[in-house]
Protein backbone atom coordinates (compact mmCIF):
# COMPACT_ATOMS: atom_id res chain seq x y z
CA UNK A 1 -127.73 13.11 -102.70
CA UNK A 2 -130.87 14.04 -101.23
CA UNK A 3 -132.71 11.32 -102.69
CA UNK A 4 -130.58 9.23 -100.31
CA UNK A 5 -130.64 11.20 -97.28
CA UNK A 6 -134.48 10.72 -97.65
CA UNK A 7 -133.80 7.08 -97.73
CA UNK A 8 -132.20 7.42 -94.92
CA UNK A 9 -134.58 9.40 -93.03
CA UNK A 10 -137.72 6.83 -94.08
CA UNK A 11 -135.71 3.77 -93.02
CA UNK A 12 -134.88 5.67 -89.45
CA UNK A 13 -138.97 6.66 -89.16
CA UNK A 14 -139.98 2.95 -89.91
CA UNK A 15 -138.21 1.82 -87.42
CA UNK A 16 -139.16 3.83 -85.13
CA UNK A 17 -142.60 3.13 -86.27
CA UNK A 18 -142.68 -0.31 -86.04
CA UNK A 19 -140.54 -0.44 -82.52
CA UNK A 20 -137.16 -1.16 -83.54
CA UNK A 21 -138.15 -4.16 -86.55
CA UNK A 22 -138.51 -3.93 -89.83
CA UNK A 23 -140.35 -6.28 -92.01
CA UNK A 24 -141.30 -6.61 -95.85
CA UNK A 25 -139.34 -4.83 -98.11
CA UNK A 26 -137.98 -1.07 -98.55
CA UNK A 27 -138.34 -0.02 -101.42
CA UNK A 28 -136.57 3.30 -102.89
CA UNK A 29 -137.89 6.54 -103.09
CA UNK A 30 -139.76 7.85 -105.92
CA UNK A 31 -137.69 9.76 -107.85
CA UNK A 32 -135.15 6.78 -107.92
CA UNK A 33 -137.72 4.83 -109.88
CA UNK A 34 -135.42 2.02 -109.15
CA UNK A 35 -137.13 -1.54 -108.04
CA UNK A 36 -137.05 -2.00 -104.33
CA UNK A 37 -134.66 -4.43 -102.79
CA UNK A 38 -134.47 -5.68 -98.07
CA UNK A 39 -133.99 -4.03 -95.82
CA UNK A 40 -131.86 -4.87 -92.81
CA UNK A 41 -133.49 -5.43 -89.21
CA UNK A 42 -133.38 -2.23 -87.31
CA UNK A 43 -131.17 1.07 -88.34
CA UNK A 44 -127.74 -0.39 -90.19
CA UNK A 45 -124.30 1.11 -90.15
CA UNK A 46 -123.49 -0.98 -93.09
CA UNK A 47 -121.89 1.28 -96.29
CA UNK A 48 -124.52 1.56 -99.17
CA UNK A 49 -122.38 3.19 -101.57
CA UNK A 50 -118.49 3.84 -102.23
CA UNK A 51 -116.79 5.53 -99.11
CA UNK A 52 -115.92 8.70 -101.27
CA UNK A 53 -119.67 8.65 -102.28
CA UNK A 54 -120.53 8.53 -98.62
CA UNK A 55 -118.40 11.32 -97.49
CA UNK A 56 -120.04 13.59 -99.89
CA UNK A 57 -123.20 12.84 -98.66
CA UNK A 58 -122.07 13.32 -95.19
CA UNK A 59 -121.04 16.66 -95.57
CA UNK A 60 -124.05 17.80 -96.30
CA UNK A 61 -126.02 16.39 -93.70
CA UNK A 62 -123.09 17.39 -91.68
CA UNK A 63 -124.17 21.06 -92.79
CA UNK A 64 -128.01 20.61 -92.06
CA UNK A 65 -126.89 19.88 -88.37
CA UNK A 66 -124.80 23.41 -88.39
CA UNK A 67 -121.55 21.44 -87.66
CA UNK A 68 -119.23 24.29 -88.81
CA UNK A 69 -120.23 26.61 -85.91
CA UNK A 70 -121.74 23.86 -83.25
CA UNK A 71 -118.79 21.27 -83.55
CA UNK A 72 -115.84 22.79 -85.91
CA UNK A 73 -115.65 25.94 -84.07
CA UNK A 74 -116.24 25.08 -80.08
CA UNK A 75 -112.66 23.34 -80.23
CA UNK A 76 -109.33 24.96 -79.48
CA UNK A 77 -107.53 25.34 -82.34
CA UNK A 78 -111.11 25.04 -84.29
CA UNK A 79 -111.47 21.73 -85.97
CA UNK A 80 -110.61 22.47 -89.90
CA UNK A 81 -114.15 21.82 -92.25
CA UNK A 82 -114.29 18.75 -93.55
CA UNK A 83 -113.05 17.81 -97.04
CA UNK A 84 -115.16 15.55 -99.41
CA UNK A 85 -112.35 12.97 -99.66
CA UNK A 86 -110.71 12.80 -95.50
CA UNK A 87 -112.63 9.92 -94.41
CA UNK A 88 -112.41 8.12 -97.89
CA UNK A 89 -108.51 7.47 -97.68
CA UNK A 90 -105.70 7.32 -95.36
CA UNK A 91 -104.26 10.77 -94.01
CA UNK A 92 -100.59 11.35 -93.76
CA UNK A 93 -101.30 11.40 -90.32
CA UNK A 94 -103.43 8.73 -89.08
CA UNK A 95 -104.08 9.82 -85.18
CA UNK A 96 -105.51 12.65 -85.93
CA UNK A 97 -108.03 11.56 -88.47
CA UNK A 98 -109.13 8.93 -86.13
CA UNK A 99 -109.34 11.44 -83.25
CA UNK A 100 -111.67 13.91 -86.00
CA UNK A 101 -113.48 10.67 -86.66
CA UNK A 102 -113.96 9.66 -82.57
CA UNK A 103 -114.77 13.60 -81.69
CA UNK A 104 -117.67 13.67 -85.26
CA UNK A 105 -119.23 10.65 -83.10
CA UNK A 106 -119.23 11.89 -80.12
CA UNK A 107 -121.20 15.20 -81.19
CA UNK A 108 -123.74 13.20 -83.38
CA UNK A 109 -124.18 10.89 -80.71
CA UNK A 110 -124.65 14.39 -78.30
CA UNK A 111 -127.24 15.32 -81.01
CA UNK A 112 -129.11 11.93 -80.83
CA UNK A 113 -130.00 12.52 -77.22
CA UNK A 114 -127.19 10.12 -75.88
CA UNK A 115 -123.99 11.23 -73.47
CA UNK A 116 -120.84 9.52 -74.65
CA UNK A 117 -117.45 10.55 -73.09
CA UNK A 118 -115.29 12.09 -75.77
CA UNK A 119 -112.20 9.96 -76.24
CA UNK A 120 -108.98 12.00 -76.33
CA UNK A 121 -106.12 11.94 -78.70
CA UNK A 122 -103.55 9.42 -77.17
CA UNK A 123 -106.55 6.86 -75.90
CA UNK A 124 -106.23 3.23 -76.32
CA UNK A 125 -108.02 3.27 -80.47
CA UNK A 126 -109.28 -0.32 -79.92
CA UNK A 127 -111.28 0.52 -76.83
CA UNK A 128 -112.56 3.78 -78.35
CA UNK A 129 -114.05 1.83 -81.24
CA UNK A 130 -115.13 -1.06 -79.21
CA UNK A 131 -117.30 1.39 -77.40
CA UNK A 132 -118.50 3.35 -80.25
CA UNK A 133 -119.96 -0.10 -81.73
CA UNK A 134 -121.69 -0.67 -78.54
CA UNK A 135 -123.54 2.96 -77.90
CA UNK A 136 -124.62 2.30 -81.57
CA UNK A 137 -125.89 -1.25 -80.47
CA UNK A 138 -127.50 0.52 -77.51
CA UNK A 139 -129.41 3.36 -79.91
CA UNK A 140 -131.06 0.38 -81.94
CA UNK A 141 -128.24 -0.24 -84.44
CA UNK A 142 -128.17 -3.67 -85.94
CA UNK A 143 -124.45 -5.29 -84.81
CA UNK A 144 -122.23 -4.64 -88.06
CA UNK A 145 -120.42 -7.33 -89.96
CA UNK A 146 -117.33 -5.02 -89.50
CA UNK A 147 -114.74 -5.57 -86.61
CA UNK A 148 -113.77 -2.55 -84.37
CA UNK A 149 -110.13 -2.35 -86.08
CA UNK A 150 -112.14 -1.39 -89.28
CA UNK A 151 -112.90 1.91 -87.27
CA UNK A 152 -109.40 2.25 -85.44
CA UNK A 153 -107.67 2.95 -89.75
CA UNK A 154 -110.04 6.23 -89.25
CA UNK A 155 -111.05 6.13 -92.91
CA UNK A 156 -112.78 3.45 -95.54
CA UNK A 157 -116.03 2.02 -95.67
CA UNK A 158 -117.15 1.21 -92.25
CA UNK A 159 -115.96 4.85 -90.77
CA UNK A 160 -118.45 6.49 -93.20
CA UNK A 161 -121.03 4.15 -92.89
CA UNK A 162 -121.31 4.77 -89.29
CA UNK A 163 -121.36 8.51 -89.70
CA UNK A 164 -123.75 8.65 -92.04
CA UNK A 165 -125.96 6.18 -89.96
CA UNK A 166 -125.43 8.98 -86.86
CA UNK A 167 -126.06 12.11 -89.03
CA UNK A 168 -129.65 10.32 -90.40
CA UNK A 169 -130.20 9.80 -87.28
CA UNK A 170 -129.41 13.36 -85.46
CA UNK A 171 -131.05 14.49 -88.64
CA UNK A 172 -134.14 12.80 -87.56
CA UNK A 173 -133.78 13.65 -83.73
CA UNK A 174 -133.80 17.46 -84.86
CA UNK A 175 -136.93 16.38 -86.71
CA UNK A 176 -135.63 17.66 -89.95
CA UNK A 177 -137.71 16.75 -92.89
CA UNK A 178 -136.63 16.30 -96.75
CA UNK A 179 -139.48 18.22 -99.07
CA UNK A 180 -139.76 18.44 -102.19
CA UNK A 181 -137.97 20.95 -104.19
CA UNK A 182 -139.37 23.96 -105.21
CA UNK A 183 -138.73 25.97 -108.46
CA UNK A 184 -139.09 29.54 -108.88
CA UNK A 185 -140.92 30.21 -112.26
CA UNK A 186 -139.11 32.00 -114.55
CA UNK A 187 -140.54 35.57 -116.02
CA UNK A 188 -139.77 35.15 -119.72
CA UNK A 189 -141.04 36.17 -122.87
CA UNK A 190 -142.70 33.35 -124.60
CA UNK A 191 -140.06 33.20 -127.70
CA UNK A 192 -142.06 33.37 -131.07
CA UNK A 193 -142.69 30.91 -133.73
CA UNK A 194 -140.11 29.77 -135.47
CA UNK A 195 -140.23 29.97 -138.78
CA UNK A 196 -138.21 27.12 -140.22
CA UNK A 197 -138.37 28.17 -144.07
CA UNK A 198 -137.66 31.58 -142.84
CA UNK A 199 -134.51 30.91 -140.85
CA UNK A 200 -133.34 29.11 -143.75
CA UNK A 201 -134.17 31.64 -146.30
CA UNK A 202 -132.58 34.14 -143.81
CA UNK A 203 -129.43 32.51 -143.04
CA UNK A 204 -129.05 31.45 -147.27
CA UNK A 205 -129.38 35.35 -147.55
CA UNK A 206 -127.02 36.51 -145.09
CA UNK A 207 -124.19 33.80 -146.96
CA UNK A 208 -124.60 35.24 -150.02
CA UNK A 209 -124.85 38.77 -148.56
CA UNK A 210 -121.86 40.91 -150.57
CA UNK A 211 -119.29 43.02 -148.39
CA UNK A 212 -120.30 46.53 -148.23
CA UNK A 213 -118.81 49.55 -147.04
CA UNK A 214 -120.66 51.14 -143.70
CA UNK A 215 -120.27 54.52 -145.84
CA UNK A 216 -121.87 53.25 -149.21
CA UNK A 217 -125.30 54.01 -149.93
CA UNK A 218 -126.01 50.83 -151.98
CA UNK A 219 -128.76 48.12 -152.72
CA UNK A 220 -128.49 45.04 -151.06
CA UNK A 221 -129.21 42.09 -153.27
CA UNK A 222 -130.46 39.06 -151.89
CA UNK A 223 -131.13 35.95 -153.47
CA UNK A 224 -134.17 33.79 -152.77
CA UNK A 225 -133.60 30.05 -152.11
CA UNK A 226 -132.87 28.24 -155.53
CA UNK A 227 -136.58 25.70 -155.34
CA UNK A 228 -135.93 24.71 -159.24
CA UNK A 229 -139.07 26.89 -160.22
CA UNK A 230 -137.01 29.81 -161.96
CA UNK A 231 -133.89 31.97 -161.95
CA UNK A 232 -133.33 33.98 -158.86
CA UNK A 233 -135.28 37.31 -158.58
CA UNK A 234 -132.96 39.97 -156.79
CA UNK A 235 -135.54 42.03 -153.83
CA UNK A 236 -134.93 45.91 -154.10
CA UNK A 237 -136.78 45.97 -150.83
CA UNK A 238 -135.70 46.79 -147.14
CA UNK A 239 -134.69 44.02 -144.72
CA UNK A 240 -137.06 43.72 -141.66
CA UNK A 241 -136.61 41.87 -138.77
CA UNK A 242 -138.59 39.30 -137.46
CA UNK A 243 -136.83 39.37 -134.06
CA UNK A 244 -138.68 40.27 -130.23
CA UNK A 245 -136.93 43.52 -129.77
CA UNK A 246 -137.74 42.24 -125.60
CA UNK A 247 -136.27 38.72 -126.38
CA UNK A 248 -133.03 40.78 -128.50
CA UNK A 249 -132.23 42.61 -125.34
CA UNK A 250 -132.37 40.34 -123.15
CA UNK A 251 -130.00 37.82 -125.15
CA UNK A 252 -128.01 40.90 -125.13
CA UNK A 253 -127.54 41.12 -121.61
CA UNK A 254 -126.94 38.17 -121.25
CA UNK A 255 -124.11 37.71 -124.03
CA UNK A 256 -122.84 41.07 -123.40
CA UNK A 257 -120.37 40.41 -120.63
CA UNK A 258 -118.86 37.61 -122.93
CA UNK A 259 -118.46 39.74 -125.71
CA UNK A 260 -116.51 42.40 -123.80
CA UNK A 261 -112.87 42.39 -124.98
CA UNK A 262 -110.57 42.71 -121.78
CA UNK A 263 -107.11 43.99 -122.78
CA UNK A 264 -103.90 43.08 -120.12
CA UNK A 265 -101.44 45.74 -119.94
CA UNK A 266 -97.68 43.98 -119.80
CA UNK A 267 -95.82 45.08 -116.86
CA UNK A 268 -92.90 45.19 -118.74
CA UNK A 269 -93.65 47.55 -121.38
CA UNK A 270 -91.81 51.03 -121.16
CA UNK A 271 -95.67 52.74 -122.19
CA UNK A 272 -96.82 51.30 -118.67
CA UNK A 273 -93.74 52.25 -116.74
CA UNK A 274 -93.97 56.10 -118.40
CA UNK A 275 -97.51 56.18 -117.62
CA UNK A 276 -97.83 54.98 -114.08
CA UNK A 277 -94.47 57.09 -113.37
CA UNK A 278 -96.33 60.13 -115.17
CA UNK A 279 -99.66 58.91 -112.75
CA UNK A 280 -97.59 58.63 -109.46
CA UNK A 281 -95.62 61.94 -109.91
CA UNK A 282 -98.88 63.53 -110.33
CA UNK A 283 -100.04 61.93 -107.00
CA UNK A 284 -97.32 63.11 -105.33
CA UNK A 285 -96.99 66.74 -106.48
CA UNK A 286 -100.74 67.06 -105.07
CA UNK A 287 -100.37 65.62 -102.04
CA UNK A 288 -96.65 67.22 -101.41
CA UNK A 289 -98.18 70.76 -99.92
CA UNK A 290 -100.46 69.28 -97.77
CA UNK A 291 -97.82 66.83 -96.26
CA UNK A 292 -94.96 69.30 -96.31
CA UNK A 293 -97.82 71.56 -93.94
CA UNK A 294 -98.42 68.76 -91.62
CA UNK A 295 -94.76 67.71 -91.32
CA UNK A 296 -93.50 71.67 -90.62
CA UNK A 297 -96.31 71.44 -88.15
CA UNK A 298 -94.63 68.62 -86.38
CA UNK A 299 -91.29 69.81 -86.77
CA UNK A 300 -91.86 72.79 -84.69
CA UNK A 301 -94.01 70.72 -82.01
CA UNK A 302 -91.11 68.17 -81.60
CA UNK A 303 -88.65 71.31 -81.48
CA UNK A 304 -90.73 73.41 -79.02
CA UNK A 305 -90.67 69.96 -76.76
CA UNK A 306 -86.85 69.27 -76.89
CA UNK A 307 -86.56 72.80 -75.79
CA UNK A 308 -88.66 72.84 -72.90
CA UNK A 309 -86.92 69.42 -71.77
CA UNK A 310 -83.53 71.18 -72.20
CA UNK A 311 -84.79 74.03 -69.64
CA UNK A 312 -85.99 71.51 -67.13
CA UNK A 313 -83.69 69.59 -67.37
CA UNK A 314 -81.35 72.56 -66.39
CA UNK A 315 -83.41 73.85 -63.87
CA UNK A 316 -83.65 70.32 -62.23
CA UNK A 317 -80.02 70.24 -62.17
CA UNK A 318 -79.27 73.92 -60.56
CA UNK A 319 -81.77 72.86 -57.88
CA UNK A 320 -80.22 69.41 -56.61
CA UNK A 321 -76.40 70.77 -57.26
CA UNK A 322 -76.09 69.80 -53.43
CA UNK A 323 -77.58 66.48 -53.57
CA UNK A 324 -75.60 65.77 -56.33
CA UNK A 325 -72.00 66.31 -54.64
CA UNK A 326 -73.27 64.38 -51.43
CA UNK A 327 -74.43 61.48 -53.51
CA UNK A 328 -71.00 61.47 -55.32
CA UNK A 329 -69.23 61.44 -51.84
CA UNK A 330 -71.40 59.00 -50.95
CA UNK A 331 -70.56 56.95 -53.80
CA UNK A 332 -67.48 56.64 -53.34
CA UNK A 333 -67.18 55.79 -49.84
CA UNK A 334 -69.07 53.45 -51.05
CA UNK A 335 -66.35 51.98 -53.49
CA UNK A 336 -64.28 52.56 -50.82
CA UNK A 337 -65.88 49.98 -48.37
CA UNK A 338 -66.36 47.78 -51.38
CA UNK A 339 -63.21 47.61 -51.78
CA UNK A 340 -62.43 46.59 -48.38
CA UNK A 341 -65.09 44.45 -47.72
CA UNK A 342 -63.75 42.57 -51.01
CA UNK A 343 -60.42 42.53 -49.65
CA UNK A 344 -61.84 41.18 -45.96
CA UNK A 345 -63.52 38.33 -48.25
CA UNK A 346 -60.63 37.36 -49.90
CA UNK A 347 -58.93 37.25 -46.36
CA UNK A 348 -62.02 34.49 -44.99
CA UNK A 349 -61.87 32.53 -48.21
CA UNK A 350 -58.13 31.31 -47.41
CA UNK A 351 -58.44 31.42 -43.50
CA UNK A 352 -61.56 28.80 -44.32
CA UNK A 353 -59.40 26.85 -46.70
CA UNK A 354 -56.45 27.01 -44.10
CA UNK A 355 -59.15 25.62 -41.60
CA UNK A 356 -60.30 22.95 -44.04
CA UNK A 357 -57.29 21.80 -44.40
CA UNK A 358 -56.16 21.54 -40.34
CA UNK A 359 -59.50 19.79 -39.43
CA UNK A 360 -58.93 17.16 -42.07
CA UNK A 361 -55.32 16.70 -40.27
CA UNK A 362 -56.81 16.87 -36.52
CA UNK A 363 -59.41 14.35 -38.06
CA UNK A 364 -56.66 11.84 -39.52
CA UNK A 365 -54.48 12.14 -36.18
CA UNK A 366 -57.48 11.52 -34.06
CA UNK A 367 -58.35 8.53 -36.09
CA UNK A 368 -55.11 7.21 -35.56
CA UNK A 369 -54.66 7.65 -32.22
CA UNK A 370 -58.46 5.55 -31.52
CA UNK A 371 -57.21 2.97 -33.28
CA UNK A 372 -53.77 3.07 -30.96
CA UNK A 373 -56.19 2.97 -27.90
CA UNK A 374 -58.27 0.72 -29.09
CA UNK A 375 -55.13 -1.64 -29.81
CA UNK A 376 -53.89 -0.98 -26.31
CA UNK A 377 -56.86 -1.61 -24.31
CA UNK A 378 -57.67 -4.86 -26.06
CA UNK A 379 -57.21 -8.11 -23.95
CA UNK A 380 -57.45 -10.71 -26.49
CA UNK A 381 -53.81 -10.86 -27.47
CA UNK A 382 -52.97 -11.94 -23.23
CA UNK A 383 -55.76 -14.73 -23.57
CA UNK A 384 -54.26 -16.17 -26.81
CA UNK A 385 -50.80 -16.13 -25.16
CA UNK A 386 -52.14 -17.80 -21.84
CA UNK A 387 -54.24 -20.09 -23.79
CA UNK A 388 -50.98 -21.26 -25.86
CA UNK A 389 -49.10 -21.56 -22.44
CA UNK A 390 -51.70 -23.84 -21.04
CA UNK A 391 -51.54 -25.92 -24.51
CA UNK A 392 -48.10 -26.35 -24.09
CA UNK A 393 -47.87 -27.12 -20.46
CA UNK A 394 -49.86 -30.22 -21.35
CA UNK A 395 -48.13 -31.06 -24.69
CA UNK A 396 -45.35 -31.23 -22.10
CA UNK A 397 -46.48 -33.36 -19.74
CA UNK A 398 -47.65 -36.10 -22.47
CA UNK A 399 -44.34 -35.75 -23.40
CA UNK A 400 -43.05 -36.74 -20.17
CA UNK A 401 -45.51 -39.47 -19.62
CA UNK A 402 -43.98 -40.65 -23.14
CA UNK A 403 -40.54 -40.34 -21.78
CA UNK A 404 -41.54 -42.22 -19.02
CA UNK A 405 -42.91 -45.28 -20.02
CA UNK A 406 -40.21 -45.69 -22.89
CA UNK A 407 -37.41 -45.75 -20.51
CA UNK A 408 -39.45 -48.33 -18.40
CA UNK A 409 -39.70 -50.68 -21.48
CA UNK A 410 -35.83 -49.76 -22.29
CA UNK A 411 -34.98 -50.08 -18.93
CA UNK A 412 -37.00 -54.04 -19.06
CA UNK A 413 -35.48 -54.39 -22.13
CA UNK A 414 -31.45 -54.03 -20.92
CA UNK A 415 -32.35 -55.69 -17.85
CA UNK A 416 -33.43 -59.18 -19.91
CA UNK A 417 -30.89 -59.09 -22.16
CA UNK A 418 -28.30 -58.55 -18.97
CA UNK A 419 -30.42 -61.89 -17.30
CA UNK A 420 -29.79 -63.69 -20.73
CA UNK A 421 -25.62 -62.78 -21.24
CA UNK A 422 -25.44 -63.98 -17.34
CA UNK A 423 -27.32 -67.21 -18.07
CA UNK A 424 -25.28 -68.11 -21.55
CA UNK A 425 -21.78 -67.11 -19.43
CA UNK A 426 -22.66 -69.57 -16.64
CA UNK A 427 -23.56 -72.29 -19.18
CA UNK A 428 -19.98 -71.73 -21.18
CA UNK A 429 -18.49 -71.79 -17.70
CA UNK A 430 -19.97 -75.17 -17.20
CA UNK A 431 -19.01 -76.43 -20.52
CA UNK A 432 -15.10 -75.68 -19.88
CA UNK A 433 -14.84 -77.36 -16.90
């Protein structure tokens, strides 16, 4: 982890080295000991390792850069810490890990000397990313190969790529430096020599060591290693130890707290119940005077109060006996002209709805009688009649006209056929004589 937040940091100081272009090749750092391998031009948001990989690392740069207290905690509700897996997979839900994810870039950007607006919760995602991707453009970033809706899931590769890219980089604006790690030397006894034939001899003896008593005073017989030179020879002598007593107490310690054998009561054993039953009445039979002393002691205050509230309270009432009666005649004429005024109430409500009701009548009558006026005083009705009159005065004189000329052409017409009987008459006439 800190082998690649040093990569990190060395790839943001060469670039800023060499004015915002890398050439050659970057090679790893040197307690990788792995081969070198490009570099991309300028500072790269592109994912070097798994996105649960990169989260981890994030964190901790996350905690160089005091985020718990400078980004976590400035927010209201606080902003929970930040798990080693949120930014790795989906969330159940997905706004708010993209608005943790839009509010972590805003403060690392804040960090890296640049002011970006914060985007809020219920912003339009694919403008907020499409604006994160170009303030990283404008800090040097080379452009991703990643689209903006990459950034708008709020997790996977490409989220955690560009905020480990910004937390090298605030790293590097704080001008915090990776050093190598230091190791506190440990104070030990140098152990002694082992003796291999020794340890074998020792642990041979201690497998063929009989059972014994702790009471019995008896020899110990131990058998030397069977090299094929002879029968065993049995050692009447005591056993010494070839052990550091220093380097035997200090194993000690430290295997001591291991050894210790911690024994769980049961809860529901009746030896438990008696005994923390036996414990508690105990408790409670000293502690019983003392409380009973305090509670006496409170039971006369709170008496002695009561009592002095009962004789104010009566002397309160023998000096306003006067008031009292007054207020109570007062009272109720009060109720009195309650009463009455309720009754006078009553009285308006149905003289209003008696009112209601004759204005709607005077209303309706009124109406009617406008329109009998207005019917009245309207001319239009004469002018159609005269206007029919005049119509029919001249239908009437066509019609005489009519009459006219067809009893002039009946009149011609009885007239020739008169001329005509008068002419054949004379002709018969003439015939007959």
């Amino acid at each position: 982890m800190a082998s690649h937040a040093r990569r990190s940091m060395s790839r943001s100081r060469q670039y800023s080295d060499s004015g915002g272009d890398l050439d050659g090749d970057a090679t790893m750092g040197p307690e990788t000991g792995a081969p070198g391998r490009a570099a991309p031009s300028g500072r790269s948001v592109e994912p070097e390792a798994p996105a649960d990989v990169l989260v981890e690392f994030i964190v901790e740069k996350l905690k160089l850069l005091n985020y718990e207290k400078e980004f976590c905690k400035r927010r209201r509700p606080p902003w929970p810490p930040l798990a080693r897996t949120y930014f790795a997979y989906p969330s159940n839900n997905a706004n708010e890990q993209l608005f943790y994810f839009t509010s972590l870039v805003t403060f690392l950007l804040s960090l890296s000397g640049r002011r970006f607006k914060e985007p809020g919760q219920f912003d339009d995602p694919n403008a907020t990313c499409t604006n994160i991707l170009m303030e990283l453009q404008n800090l040097g970033f080379a452009p991703p190969s990643f689209p903006p809706a990459k950034l708008k899931q709020g997790y996977g590769d490409a989220v955690c790529g560009v905020l480990d890219g910004l937390a090298s980089l605030a790293l590097e604006k704080q001008k915090f430096v990776f050093r190598a790690p230091v190791y506190k030397s440990e104070s030990y006894p140098e152990e002694a020599e082992a003796d291999e034939e020794g340890d074998e001899d020792d642990i041979l003896d201690e497998a063929m060591m009989p059972d014994l008593d702790d009471d019995d005073d008896a020899l110990v017989g131990v058998t030397s290693r069977d090299t094929g030179a002879g029968p065993s020879i049995a050692l009447q002598a005591p056993l010494e130890s070839k052990v550091d007593p220093a380097e035997w107490k200090l194993e000690l310690e430290r295997v001591g707290p291991q050894l210790r054998l911690t024994v769980v009561a049961d809860v529901k054993d009746w030896r438990t119940h008696l005994e923390q039953a036996s414990q508690q009445h105990g408790e409670i039979a000293k502690s019983l005077p003392e409380g009973k002393g305090q509670l006496d002691k409170v039971e006369s205050e709170v008496a002695a109060a009561l009592e002095k509230l009962s004789t104010r309270e009566k002397y309160i009432n023998s000096q306003f006996v006067e008031l009292t009666q007054d207020y109570r005649t007062k009272r109720d004429v009060l109720s009195e002209k309650q009463e009455a005024y309720n009754k006078s109430m009553d009285s308006i409500a149905k003289l209003t709805d008696e009112l209601a009701h004759i204005s709607e009548r005077l209303e309706s009558i009124k109406q009617t009688m406008d329109e009998r006026g207005n019917d009245i005083s309207d001319s239009s009705p004469l002018v159609k009649i005269k206007k029919a009159i005049e119509a029919l005065k001249s239908e009437l004189k066509q019609m005489e006209v009519r009459i006219g000329v067809a009893e002039h052409t009946l009149l011609q017409v009885n007239l020739k056929r008169r001329d005509k009987g008068a002419l054949n008459g004379a002709y018969n006439k003439e015939e007959l004589y």
